[in-house]
Protein backbone atom coordinates (compact mmCIF):
# COMPACT_ATOMS: atom_id res chain seq x y z
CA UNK A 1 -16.12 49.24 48.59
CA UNK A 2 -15.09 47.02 45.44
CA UNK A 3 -12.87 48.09 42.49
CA UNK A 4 -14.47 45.48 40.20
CA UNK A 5 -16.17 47.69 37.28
CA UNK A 6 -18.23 47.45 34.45
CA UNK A 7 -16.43 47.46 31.00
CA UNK A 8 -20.32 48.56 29.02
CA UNK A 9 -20.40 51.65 31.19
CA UNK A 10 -18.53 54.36 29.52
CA UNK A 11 -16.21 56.89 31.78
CA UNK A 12 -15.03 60.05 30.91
CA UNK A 13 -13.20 62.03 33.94
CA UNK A 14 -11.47 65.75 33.48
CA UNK A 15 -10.99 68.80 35.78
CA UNK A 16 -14.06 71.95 36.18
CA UNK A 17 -12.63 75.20 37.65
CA UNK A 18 -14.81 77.91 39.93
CA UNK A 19 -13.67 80.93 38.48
CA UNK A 20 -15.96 83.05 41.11
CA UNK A 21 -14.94 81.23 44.40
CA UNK A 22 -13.65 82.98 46.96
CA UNK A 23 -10.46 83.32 47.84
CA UNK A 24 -9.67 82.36 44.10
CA UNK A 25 -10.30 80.19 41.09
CA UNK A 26 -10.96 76.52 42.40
CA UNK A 27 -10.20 73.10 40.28
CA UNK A 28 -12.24 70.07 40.88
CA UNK A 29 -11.58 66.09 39.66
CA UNK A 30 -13.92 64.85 38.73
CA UNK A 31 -15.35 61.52 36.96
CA UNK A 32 -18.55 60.28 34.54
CA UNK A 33 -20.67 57.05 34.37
CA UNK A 34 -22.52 56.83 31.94
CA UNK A 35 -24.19 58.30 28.33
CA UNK A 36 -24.12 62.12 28.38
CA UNK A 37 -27.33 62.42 26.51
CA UNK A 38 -29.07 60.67 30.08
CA UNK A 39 -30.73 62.39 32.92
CA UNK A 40 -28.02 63.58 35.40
CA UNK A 41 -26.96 62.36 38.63
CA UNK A 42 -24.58 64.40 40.97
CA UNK A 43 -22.89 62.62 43.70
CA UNK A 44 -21.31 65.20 46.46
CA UNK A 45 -18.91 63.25 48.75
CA UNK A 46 -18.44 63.90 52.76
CA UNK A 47 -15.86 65.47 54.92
CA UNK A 48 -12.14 64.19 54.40
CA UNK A 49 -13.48 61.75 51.72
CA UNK A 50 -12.72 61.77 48.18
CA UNK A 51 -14.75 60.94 45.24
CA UNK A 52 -13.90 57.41 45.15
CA UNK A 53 -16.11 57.54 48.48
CA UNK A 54 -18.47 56.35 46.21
CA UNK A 55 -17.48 53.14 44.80
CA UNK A 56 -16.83 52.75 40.89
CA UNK A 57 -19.77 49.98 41.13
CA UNK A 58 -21.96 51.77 42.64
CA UNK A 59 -21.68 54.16 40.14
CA UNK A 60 -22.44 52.02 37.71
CA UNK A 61 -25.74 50.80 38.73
CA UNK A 62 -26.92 54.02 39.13
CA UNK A 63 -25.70 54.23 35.49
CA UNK A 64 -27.66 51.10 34.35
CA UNK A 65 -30.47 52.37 35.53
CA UNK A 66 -30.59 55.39 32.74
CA UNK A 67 -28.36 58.00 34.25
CA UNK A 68 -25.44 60.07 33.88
CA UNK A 69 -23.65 59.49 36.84
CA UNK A 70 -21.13 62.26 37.68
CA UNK A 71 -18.77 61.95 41.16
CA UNK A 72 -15.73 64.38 42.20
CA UNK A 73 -13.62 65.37 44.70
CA UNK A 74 -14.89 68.33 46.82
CA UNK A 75 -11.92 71.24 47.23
CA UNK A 76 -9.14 70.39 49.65
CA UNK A 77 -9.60 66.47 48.98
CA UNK A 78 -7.60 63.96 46.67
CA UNK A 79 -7.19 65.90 42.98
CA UNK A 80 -9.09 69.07 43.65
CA UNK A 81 -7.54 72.39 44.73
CA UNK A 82 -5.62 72.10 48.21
CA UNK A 83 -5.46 75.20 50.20
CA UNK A 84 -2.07 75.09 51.66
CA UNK A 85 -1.18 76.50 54.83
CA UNK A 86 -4.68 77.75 55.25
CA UNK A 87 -5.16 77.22 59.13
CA UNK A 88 -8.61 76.46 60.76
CA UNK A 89 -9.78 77.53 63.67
CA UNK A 90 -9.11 75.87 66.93
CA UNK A 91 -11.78 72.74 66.67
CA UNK A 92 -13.07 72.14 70.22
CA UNK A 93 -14.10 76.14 69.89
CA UNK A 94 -15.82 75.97 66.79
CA UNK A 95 -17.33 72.69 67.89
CA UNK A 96 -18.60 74.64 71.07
CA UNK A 97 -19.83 77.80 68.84
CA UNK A 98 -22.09 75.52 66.56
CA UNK A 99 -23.18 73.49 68.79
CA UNK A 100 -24.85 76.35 70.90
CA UNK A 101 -25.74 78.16 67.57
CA UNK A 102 -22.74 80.99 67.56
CA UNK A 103 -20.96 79.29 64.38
CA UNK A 104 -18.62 81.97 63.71
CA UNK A 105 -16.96 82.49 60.29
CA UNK A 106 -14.77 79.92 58.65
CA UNK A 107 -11.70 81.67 57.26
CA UNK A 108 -11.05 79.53 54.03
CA UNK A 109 -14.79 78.20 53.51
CA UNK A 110 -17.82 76.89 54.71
CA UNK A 111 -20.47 74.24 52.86
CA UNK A 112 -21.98 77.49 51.18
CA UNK A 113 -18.73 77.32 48.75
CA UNK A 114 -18.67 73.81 47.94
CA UNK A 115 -21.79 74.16 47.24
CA UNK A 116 -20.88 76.78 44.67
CA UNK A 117 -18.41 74.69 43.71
CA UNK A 118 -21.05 72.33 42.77
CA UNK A 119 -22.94 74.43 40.46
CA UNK A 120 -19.94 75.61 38.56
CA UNK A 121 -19.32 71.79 38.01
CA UNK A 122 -22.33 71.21 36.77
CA UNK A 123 -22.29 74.91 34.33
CA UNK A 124 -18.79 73.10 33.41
CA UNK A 125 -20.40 69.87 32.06
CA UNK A 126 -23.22 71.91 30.19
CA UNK A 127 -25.86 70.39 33.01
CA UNK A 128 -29.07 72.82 33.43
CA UNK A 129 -30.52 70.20 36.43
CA UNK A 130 -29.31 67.44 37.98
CA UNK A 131 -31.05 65.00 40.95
CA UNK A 132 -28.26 65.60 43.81
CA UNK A 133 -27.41 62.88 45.77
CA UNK A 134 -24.89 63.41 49.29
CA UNK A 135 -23.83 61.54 51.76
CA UNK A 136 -22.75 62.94 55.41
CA UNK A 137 -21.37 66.52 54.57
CA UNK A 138 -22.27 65.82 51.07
CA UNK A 139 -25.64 65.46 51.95
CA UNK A 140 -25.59 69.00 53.82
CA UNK A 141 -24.34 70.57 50.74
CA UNK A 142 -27.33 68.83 48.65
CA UNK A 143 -29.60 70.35 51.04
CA UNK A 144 -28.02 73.77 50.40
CA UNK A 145 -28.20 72.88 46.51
CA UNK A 146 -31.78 72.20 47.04
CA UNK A 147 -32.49 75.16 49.04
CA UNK A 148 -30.67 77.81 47.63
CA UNK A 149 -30.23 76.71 44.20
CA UNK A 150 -33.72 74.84 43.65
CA UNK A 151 -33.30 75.53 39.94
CA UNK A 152 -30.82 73.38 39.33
CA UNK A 153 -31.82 70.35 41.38
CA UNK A 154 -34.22 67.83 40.35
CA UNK A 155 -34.74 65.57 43.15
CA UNK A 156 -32.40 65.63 46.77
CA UNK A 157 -30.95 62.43 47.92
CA UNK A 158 -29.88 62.57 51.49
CA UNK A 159 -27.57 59.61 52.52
CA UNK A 160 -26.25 59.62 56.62
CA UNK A 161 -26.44 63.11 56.77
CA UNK A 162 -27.94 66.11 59.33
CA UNK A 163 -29.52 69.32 59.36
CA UNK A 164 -27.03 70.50 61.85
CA UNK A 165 -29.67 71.32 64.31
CA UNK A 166 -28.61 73.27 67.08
CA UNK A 167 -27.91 71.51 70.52
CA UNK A 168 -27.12 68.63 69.18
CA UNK A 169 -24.30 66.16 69.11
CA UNK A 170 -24.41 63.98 66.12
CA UNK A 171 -22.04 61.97 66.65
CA UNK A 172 -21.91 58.84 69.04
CA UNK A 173 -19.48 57.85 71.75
CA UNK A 174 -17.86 55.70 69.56
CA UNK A 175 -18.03 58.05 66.17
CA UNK A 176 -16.67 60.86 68.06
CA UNK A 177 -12.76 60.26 68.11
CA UNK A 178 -13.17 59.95 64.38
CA UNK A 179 -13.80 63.02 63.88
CA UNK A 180 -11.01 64.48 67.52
CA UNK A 181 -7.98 62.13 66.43
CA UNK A 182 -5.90 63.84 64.05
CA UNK A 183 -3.30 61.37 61.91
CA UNK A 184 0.30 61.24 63.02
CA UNK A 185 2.48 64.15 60.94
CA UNK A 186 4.92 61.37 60.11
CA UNK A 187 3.54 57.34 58.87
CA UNK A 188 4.24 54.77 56.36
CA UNK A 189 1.78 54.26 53.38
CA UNK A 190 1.01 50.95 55.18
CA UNK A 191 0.26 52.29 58.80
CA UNK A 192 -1.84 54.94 57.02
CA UNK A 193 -3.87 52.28 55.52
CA UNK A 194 -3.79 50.23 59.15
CA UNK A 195 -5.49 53.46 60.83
CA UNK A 196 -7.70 53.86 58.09
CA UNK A 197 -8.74 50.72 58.10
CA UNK A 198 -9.50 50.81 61.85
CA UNK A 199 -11.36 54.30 60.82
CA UNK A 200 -13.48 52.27 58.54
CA UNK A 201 -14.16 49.10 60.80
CA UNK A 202 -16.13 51.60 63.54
CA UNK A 203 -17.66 53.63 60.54
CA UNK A 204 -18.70 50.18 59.08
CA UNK A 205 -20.60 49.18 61.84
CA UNK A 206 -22.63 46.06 61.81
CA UNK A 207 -22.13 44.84 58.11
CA UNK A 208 -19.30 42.52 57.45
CA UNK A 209 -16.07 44.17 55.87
CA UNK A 210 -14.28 43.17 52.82
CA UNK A 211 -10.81 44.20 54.19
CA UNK A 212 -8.75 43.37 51.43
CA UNK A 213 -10.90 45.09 48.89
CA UNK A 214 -10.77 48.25 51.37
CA UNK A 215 -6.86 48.23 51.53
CA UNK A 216 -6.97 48.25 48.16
CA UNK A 217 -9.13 51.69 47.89
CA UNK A 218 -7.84 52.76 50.55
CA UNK A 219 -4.13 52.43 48.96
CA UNK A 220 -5.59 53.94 45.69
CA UNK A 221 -7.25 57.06 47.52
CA UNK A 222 -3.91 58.20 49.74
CA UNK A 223 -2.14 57.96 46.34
CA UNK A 224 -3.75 60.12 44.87
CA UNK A 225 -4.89 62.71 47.74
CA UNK A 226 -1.07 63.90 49.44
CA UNK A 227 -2.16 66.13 52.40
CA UNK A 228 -5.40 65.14 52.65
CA UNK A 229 -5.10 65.32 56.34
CA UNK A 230 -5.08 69.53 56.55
CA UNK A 231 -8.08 69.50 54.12
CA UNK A 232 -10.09 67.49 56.19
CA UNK A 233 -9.41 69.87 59.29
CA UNK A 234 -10.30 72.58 56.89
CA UNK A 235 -13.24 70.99 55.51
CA UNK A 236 -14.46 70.55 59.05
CA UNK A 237 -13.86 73.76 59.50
CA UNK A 238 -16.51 74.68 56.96
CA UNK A 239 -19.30 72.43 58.24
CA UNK A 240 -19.10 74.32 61.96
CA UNK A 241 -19.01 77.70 60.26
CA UNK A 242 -21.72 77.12 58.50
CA UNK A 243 -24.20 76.86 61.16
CA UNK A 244 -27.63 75.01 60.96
CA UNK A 245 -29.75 73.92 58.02
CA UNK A 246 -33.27 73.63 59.63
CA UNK A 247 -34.11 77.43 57.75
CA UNK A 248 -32.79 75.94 54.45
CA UNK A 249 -34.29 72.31 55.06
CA UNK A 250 -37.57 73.68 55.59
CA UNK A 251 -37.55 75.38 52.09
CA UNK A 252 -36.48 72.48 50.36
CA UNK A 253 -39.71 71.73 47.99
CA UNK A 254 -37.62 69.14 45.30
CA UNK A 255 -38.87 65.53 45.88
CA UNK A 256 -36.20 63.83 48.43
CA UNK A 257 -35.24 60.58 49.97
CA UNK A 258 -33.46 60.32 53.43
CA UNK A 259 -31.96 57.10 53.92
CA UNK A 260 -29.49 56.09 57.14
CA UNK A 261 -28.32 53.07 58.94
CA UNK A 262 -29.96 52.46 62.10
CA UNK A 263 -25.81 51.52 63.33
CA UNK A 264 -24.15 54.82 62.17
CA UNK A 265 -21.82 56.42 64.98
CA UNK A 266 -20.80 59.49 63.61
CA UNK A 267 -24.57 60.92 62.10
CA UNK A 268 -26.72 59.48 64.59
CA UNK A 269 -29.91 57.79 63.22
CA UNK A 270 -31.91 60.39 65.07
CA UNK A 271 -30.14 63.06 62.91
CA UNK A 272 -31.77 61.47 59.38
CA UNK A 273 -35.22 60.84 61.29
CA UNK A 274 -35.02 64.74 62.14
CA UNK A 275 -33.94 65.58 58.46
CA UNK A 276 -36.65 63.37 56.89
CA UNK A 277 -39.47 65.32 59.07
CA UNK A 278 -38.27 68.56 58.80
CA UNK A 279 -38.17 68.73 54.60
CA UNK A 280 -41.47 68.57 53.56
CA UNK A 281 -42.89 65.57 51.83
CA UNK A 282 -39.53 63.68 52.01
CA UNK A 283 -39.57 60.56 52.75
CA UNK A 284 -37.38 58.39 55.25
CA UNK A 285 -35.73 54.55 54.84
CA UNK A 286 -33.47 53.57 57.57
CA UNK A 287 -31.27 50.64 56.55
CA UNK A 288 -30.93 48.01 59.18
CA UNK A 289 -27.06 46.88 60.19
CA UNK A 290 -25.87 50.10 58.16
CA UNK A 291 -22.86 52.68 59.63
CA UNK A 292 -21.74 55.34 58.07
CA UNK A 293 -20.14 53.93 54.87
CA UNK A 294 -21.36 52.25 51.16
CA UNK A 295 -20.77 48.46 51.69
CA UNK A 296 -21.67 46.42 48.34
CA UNK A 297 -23.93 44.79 50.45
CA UNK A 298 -26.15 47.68 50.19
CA UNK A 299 -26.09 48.80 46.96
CA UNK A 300 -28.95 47.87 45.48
CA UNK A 301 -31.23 48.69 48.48
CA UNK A 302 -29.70 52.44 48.20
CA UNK A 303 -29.73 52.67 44.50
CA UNK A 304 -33.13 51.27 44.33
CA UNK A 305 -34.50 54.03 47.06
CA UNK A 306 -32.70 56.80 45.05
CA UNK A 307 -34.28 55.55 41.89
CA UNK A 308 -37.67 55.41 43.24
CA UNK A 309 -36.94 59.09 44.07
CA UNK A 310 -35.56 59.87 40.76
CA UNK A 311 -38.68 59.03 39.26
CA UNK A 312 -40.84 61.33 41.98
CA UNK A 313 -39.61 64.21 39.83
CA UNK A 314 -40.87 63.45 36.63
């Protein structure tokens, strides 16, 4: 990550709301790169990670190339709707129930609602179609966008993510406490950024790490998201009650790009290779050294893959 930006590429940011969600009306943050009058680009971020997930620059080169480039914080994450109090269910149960294929019901929400919450976004902005890009849960929301609301997606971009197949563990060894270690109750704003860093050093993998640049984000991000922590049990919540994608995956008929490091410990490479074969036609670039984060060092490898794909659905 890098919080060097582009002063040519306009930004416009603002709040949608989900009138129809359940459990009530839901706000979202959210943030624009780019000329409105350009194709659009939706970027959904991944569990416990807000918008800024995706780095400003980033952004922006998707911007340069032609695009309106729109990112925002899913509910329960940095400036969008918390919901409070809202308990999930114990999580070595509901990881048991999805892996065998018994997901259950999420009591707040599962990835079917954000991905409403995606749609109303886009209704918000006055965007018929958009190509939809995600990355780890993200990416399981664009594949319910593309499945179950084909209409308004363009092309599917499918960064580190999974269909959620059953009987099987994602995650690796080393990914795995990532997503078991819940964050002290009680820490400084400095050992918050300490842990996090250490979070981001095993997502990071192979690729060197700009650590100063990343306290930096990672200072801006836990200013602006206070309680993050319960919304990314919650949020976790939602991906095990929302049981498998294969079904939807196997509808999916938009043009679509799968693209995962071959170093990623929490969405195992094998996850992406099973994605890639199981949409039909999509195609599959695995990005040697890469984890399961956006280092400027791949940037324009990933922007020039989504591109490509981009230009599939002309």
């Amino acid at each position: 990550m890098t919080s060097e930006t582009s002063p040519t590429i306009p930004r416009r940011a603002g709040f949608a709301r989900n009138e129809r969600a359940r459990g009530g009306p839901v706000e979202l943050c959210y943030e624009e790169f780019g000329s409105e009058t350009d194709p659009s680009v939706l970027l959904v971020m991944g569990w416990s990670t807000q918008m800024l997930g995706w780095p400003a620059g980033f952004c922006e080169r998707i911007a340069a190339e032609g695009f309106r480039v729109i990112r925002f914080d899913n509910r329960d994450i940095g400036e969008s709707t918390k919901f409070w109090g809202k308990k999930p269910r114990p999580l070595l149960t509901s990881m048991a129930r999805a892996f065998v294929g018994l997901p259950g019901t999420a009591p707040n929400y599962d990835l079917t609602d954000l991905a409403h919450d995606a749609t109303a976004l886009l209704d918000h902005l006055g965007i018929e179609r958009a190509h939809v890009v995600g990355a780890s849960m993200g990416g399981m929301i664009a594949q319910i966008l593309a499945a179950d609301h084909a209409e308004r997606v363009l092309s599917l971009g499918a960064i580190f993510t999974s269909p959620l197949r059953n009987f099987v563990i994602p995650a690796t060894l080393k990914g795995l406490p990532v997503l078991l270690t819940r964050p002290p109750e009680k820490e400084t704003r400095e050992q918050s950024i300490d842990r996090l860093v250490g979070v981001y050093r095993t997502l990071t993998a192979k690729i060197p790490m700009d650590e100063a640049a990343l306290r930096v984000e990672l200072g801006a991000m836990l200013d602006r998201g206070k309680g993050d922590a319960g919304g990314a049990a919650r949020q976790l919540d939602g991906v095990l009650g929302t049981g498998t994608l294969v079904p939807r995956a196997r509808r999916i008929a938009r043009p679509t790009v799968v693209i995962h490091g071959d170093s990623d410990p929490l969405i195992r490479p094998a996850c992406g290779k099973d994605l890639a074969r199981t949409i039909p036609g999509a195609r599959l670039k695995i990005v040697e050294g890469m984890g399961h984060t956006l280092p400027e060092q791949v940037w324009g490898l990933v922007v020039g893959e989504l591109a490509a794909n981009f230009a599939r659905a002309v």
